[in-house]
Protein backbone atom coordinates (compact mmCIF):
# COMPACT_ATOMS: atom_id res chain seq x y z
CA UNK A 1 -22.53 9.59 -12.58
CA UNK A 2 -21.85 10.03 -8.75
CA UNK A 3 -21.00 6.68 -6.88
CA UNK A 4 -20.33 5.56 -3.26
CA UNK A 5 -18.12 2.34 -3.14
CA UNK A 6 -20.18 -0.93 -2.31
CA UNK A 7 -23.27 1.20 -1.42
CA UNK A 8 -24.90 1.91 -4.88
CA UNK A 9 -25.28 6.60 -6.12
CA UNK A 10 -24.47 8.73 -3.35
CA UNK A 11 -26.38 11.11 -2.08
CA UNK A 12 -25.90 14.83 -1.97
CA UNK A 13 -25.29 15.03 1.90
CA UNK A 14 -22.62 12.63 1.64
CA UNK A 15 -20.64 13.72 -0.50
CA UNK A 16 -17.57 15.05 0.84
CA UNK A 17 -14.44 15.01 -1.88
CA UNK A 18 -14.92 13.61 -5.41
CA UNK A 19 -12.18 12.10 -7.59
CA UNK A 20 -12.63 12.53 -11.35
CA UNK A 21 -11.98 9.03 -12.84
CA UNK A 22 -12.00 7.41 -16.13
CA UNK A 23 -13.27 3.88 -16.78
CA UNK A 24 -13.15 1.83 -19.94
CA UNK A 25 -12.99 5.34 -21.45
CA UNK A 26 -15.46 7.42 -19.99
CA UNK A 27 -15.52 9.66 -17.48
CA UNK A 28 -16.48 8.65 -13.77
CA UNK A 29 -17.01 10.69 -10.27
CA UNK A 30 -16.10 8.25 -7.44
CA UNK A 31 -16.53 9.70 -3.68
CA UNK A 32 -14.24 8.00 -2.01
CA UNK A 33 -10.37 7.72 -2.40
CA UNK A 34 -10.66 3.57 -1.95
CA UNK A 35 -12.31 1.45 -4.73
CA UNK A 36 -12.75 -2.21 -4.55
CA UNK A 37 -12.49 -4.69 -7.64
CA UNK A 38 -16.38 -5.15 -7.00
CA UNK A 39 -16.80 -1.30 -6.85
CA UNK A 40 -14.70 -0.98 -10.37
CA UNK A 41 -16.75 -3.54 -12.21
CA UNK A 42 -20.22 -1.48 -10.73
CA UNK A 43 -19.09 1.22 -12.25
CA UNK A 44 -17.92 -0.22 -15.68
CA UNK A 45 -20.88 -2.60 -16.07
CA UNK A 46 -23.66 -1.20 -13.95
CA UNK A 47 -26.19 -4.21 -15.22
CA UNK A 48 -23.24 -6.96 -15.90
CA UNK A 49 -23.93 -10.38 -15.30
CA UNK A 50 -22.95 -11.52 -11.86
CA UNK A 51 -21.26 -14.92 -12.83
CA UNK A 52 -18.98 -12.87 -15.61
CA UNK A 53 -15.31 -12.64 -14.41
CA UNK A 54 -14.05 -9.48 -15.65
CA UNK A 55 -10.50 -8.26 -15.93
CA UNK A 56 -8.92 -4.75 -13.82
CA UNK A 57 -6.67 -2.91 -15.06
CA UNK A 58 -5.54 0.52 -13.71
CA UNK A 59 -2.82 3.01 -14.19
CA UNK A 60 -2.27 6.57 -12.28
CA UNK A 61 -3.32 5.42 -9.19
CA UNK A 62 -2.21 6.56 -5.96
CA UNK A 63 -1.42 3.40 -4.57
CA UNK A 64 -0.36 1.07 -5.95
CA UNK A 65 0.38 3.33 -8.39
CA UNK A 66 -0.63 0.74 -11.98
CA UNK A 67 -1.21 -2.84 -11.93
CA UNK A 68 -3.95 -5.23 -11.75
CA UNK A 69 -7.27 -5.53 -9.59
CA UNK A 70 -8.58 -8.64 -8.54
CA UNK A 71 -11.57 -9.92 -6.24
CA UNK A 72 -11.46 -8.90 -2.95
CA UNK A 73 -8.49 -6.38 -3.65
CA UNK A 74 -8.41 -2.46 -3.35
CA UNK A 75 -6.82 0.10 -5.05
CA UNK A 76 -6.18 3.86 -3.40
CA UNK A 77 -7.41 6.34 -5.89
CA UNK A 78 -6.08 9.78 -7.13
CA UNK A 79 -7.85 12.36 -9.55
CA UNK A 80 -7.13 11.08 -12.98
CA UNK A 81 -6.96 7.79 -12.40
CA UNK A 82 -7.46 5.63 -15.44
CA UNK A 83 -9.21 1.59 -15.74
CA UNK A 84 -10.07 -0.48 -18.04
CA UNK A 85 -12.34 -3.24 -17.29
CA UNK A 86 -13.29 -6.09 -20.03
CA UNK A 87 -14.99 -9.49 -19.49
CA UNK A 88 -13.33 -12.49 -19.90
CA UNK A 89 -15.91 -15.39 -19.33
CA UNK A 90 -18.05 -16.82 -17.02
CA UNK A 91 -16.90 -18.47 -13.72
């Protein structure tokens, strides 16, 4: 699955570089090098509930390079990078 950050699939004519991701163990195409928490959960739980709080993790990342993602926080992305998003309740 293609995806543009914040904005939903991409389309074909914007698509300029891809970065092969993985997330919760499958593999992910994300077309830009910047991914918010928001854009992270999308992609993990395309249907997910909107009042579920979920947890980030990430490791192989550009910058910061592993760690944790939280609301309103971004993470730079390289090819490979690797997260791991789970639920942990409702707000």
């Amino acid at each position: 699955m293609s995806y543009t950050p914040a904005t939903g699939p991409a389309s074909t004519e914007t698509r300029s570089k891809t970065y092969r991701i993985v997330v919760n163990g499958q593999p992910k195409t994300a077309t830009s090098e910047i991914l918010t928490y928001d854009d992270v959960v999308r992609l993990a739980f395309p249907n997910g509930e909107p009042t579920t709080i979920y947890r980030v993790t990430f490791r192989k990342a550009e910058h910061p390079h592993e760690g944790t993602l939280v609301e309103g926080q971004t993470v730079e992305i390289r090819e490979g990078t690797i997260f791991d998003v789970t639920p942990t309740g409702k707000s």
